[in-house]
PDB file of N, CA and C in Angstrom:
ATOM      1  N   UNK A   1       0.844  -1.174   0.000  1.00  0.00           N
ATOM      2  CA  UNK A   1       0.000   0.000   0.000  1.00  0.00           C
ATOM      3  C   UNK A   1       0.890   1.237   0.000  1.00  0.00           C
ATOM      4  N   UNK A   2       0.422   2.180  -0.923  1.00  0.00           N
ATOM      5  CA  UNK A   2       1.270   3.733  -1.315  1.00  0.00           C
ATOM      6  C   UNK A   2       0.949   4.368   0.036  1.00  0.00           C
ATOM      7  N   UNK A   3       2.211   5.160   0.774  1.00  0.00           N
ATOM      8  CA  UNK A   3       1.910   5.962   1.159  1.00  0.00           C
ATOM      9  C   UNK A   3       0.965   7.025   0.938  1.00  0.00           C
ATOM     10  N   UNK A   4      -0.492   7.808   2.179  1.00  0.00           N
ATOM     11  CA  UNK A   4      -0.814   8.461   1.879  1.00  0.00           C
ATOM     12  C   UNK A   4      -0.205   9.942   1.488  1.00  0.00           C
ATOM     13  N   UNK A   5      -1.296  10.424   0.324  1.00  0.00           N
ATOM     14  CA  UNK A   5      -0.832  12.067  -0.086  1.00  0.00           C
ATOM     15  C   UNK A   5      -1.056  12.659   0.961  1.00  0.00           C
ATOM     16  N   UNK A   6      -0.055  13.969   0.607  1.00  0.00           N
ATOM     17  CA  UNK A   6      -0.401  15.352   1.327  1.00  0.00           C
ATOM     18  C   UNK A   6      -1.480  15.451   1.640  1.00  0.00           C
ATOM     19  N   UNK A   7      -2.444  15.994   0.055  1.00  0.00           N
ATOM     20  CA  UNK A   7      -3.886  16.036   0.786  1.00  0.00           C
ATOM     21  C   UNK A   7      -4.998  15.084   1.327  1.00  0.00           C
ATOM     22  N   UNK A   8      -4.116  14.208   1.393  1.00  0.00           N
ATOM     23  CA  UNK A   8      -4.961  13.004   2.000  1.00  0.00           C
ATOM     24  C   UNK A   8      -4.851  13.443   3.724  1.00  0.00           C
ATOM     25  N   UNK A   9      -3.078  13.449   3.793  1.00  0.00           N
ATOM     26  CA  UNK A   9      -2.820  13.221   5.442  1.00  0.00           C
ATOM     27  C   UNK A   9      -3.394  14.930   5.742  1.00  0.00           C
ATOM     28  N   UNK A  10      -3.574  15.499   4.786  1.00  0.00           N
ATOM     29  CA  UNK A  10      -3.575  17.501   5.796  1.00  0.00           C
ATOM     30  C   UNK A  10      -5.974  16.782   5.707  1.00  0.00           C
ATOM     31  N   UNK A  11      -6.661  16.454   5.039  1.00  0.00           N
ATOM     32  CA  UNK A  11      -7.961  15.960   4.656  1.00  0.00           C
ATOM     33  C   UNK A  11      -7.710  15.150   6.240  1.00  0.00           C
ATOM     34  N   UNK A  12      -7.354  14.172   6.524  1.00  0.00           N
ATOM     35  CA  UNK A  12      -7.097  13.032   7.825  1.00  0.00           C
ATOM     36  C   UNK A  12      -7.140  13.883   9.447  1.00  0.00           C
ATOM     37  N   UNK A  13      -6.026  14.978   8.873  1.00  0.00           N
ATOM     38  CA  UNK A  13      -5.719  15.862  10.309  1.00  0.00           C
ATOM     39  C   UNK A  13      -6.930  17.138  10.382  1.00  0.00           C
ATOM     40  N   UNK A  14      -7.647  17.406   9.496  1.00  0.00           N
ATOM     41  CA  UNK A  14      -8.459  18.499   9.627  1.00  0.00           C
ATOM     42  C   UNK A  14      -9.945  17.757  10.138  1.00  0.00           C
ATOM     43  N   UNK A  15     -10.714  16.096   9.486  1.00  0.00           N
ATOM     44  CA  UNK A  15     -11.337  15.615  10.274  1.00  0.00           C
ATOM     45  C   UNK A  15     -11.133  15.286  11.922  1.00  0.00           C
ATOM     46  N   UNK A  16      -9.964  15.180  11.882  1.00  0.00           N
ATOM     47  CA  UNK A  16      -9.678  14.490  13.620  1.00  0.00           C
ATOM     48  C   UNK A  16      -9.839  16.274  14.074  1.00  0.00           C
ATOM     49  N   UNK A  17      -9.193  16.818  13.848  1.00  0.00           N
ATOM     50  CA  UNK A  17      -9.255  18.329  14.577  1.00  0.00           C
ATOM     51  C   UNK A  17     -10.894  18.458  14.565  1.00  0.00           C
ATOM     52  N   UNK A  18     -11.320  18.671  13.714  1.00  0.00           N
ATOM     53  CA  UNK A  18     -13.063  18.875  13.761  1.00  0.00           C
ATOM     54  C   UNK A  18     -13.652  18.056  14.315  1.00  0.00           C
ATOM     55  N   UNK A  19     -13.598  16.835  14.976  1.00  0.00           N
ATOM     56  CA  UNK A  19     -14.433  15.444  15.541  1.00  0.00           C
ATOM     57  C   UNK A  19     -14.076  15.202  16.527  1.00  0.00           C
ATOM     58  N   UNK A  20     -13.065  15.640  17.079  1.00  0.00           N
ATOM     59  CA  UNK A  20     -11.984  14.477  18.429  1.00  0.00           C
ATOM     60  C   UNK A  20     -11.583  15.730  19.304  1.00  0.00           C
ATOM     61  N   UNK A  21     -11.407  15.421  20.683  1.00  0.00           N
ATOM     62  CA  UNK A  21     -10.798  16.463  21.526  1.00  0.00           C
ATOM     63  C   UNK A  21      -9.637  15.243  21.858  1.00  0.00           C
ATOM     64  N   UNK A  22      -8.523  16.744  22.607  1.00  0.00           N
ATOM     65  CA  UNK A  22      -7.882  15.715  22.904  1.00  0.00           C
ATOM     66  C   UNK A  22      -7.591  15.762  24.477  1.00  0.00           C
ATOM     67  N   UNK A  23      -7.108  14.869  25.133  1.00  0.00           N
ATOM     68  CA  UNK A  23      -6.997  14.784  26.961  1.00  0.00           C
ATOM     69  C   UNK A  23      -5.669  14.635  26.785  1.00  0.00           C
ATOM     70  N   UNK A  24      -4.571  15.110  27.389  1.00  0.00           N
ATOM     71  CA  UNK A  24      -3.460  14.459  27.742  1.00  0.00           C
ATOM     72  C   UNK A  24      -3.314  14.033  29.008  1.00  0.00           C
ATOM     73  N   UNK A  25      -2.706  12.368  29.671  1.00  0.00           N
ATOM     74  CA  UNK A  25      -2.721  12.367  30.828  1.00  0.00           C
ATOM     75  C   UNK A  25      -1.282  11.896  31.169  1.00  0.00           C
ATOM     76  N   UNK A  26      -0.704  12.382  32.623  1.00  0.00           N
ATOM     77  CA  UNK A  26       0.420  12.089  33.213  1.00  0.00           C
ATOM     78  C   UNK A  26       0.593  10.587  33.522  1.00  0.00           C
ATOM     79  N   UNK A  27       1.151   9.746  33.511  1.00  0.00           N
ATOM     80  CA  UNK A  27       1.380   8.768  34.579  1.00  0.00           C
ATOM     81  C   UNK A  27       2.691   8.180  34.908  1.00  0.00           C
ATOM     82  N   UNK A  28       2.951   7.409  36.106  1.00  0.00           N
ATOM     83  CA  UNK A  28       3.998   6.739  36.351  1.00  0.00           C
ATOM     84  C   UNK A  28       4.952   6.038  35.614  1.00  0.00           C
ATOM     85  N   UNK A  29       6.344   6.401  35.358  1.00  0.00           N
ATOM     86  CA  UNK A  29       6.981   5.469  35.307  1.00  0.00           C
ATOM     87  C   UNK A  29       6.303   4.495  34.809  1.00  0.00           C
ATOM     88  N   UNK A  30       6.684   3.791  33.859  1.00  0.00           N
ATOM     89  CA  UNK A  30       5.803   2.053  33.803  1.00  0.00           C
ATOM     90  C   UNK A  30       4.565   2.092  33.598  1.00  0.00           C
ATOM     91  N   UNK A  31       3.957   2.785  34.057  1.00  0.00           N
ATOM     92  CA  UNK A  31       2.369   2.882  34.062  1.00  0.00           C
ATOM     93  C   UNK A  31       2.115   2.798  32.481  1.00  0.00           C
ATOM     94  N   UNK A  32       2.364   3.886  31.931  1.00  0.00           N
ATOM     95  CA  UNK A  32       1.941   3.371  30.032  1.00  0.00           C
ATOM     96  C   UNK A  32       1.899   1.858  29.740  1.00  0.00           C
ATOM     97  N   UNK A  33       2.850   1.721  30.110  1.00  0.00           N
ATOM     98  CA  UNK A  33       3.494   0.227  29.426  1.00  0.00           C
ATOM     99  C   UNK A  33       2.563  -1.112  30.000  1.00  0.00           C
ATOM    100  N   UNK A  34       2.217  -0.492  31.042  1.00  0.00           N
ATOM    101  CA  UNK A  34       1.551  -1.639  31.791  1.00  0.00           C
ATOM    102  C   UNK A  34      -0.030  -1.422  31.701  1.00  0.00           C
ATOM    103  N   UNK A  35      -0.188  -0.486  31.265  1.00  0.00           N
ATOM    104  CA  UNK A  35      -1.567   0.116  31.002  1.00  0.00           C
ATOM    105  C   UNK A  35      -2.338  -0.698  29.182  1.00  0.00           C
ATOM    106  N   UNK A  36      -1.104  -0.613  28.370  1.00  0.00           N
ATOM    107  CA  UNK A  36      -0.925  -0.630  27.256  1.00  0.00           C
ATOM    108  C   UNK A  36      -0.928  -2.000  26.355  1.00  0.00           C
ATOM    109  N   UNK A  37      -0.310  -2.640  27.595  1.00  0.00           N
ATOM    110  CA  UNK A  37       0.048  -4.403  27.633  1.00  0.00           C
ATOM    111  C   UNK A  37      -1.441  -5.084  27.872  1.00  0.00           C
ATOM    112  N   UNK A  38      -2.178  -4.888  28.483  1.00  0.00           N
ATOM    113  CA  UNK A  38      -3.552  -4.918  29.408  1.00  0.00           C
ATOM    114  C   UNK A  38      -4.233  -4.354  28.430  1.00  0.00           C
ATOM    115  N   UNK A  39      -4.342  -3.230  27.914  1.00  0.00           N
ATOM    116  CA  UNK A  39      -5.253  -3.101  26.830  1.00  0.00           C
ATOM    117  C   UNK A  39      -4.619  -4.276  25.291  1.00  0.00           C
ATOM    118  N   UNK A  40      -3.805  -4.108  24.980  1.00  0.00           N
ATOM    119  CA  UNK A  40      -3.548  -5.189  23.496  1.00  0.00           C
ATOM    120  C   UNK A  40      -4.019  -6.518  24.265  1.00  0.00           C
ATOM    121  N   UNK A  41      -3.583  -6.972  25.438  1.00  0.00           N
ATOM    122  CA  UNK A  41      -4.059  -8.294  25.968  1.00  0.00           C
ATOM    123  C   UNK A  41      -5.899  -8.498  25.758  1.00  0.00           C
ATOM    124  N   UNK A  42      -6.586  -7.395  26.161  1.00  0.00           N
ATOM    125  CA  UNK A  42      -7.980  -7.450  25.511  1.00  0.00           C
ATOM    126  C   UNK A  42      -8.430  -7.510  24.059  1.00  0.00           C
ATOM    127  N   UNK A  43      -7.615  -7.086  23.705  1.00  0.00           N
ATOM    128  CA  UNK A  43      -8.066  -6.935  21.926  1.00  0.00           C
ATOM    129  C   UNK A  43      -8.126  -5.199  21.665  1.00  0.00           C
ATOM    130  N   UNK A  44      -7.819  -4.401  22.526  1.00  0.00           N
ATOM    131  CA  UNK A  44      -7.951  -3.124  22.526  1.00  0.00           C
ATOM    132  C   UNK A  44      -6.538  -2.300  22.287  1.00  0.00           C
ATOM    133  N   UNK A  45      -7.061  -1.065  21.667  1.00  0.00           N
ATOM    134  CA  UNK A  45      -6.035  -0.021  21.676  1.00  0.00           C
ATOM    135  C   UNK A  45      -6.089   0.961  22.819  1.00  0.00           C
ATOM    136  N   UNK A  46      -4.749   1.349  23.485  1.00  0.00           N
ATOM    137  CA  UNK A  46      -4.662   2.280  24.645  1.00  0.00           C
ATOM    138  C   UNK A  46      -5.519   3.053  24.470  1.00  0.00           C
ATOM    139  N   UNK A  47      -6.029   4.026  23.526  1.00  0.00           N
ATOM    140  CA  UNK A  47      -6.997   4.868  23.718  1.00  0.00           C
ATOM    141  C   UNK A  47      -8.176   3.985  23.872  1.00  0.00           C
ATOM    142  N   UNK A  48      -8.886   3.275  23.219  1.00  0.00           N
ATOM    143  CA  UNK A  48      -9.918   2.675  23.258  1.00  0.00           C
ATOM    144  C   UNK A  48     -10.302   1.928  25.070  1.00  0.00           C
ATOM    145  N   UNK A  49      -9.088   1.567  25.600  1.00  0.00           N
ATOM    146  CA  UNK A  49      -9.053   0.844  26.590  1.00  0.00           C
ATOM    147  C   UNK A  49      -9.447   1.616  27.748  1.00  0.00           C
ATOM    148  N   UNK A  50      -8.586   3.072  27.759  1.00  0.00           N
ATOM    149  CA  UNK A  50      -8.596   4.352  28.757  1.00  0.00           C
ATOM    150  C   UNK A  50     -10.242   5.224  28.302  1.00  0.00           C
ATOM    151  N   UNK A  51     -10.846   5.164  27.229  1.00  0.00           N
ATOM    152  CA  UNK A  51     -12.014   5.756  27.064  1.00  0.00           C
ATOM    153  C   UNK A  51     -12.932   4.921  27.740  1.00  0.00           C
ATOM    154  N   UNK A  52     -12.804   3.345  27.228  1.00  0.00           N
ATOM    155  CA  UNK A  52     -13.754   2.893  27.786  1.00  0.00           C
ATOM    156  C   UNK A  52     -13.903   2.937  29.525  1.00  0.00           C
ATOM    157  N   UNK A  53     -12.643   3.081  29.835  1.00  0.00           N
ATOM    158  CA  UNK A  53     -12.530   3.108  31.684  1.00  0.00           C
ATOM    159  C   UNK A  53     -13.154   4.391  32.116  1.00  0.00           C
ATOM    160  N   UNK A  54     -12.763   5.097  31.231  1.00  0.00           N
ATOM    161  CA  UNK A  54     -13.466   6.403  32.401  1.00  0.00           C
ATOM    162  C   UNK A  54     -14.992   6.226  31.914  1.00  0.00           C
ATOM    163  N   UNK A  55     -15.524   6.040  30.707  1.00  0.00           N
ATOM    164  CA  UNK A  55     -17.226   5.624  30.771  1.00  0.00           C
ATOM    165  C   UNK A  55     -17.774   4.753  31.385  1.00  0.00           C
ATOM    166  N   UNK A  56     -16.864   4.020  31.500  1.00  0.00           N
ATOM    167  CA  UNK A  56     -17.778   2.826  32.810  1.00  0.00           C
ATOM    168  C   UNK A  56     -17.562   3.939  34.045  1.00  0.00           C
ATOM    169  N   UNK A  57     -16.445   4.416  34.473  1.00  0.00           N
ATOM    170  CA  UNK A  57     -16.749   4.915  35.892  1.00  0.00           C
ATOM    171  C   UNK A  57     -17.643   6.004  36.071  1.00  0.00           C
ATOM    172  N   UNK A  58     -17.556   6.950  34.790  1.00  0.00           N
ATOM    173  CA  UNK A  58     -18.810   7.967  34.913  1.00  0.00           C
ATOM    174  C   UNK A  58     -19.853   7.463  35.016  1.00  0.00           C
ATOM    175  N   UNK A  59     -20.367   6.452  34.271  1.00  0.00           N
ATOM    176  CA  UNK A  59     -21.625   5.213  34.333  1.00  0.00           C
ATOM    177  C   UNK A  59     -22.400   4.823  35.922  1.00  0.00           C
ATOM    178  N   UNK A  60     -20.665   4.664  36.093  1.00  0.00           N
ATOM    179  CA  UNK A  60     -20.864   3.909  37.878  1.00  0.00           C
ATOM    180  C   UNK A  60     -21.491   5.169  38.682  1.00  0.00           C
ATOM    181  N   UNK A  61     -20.483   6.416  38.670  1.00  0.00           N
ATOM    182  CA  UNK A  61     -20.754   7.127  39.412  1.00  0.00           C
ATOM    183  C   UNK A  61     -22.110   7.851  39.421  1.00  0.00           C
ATOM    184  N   UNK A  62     -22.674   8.062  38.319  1.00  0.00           N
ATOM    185  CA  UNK A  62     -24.101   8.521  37.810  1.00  0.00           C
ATOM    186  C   UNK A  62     -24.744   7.519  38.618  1.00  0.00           C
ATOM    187  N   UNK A  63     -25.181   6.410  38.771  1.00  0.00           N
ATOM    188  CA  UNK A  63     -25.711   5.595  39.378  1.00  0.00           C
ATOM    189  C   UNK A  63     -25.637   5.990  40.542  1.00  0.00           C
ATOM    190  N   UNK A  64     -24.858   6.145  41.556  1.00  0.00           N
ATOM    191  CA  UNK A  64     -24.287   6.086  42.566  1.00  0.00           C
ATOM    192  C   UNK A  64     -25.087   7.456  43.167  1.00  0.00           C
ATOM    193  N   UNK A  65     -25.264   8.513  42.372  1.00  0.00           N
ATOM    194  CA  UNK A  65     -25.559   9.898  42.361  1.00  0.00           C
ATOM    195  C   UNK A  65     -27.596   9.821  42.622  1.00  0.00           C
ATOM    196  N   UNK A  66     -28.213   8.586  42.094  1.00  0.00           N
ATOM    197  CA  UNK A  66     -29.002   8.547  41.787  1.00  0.00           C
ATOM    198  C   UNK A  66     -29.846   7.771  43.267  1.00  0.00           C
TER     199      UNK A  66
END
């Protein structure tokens, strides 16, 4: 497969800018790695793995509120 074009990748970066926010988060030493390992071990990607965690806990906590 050809590398994508210019206006493919600047078309790629102007949807994600318009659709997606972004979070940056700190963690420990190791922590990525071990965070990261645990998500591919599910079938998941680190982002996918860390989104889904904080929606279950907002989930939880809404409940909790209720």
């Amino acid at each position: 497969m050809s590398p994508a074009s210019k206006a493919q990748q600047k078309a790629v970066h102007k949807y994600v800018r318009e659709k997606y926010d972004r979070i940056n988060i700190t963690v420990p030493k190791g922590k990525k790695a071990e965070i990261q390992a645990h998500a591919e071990n599910k079938g998941e990607s680190l982002n996918g793995y860390v989104v889904q965690a904080v929606d279950e806990r907002m989930e939880r906590e809404s409940e909790d509120d209720v």
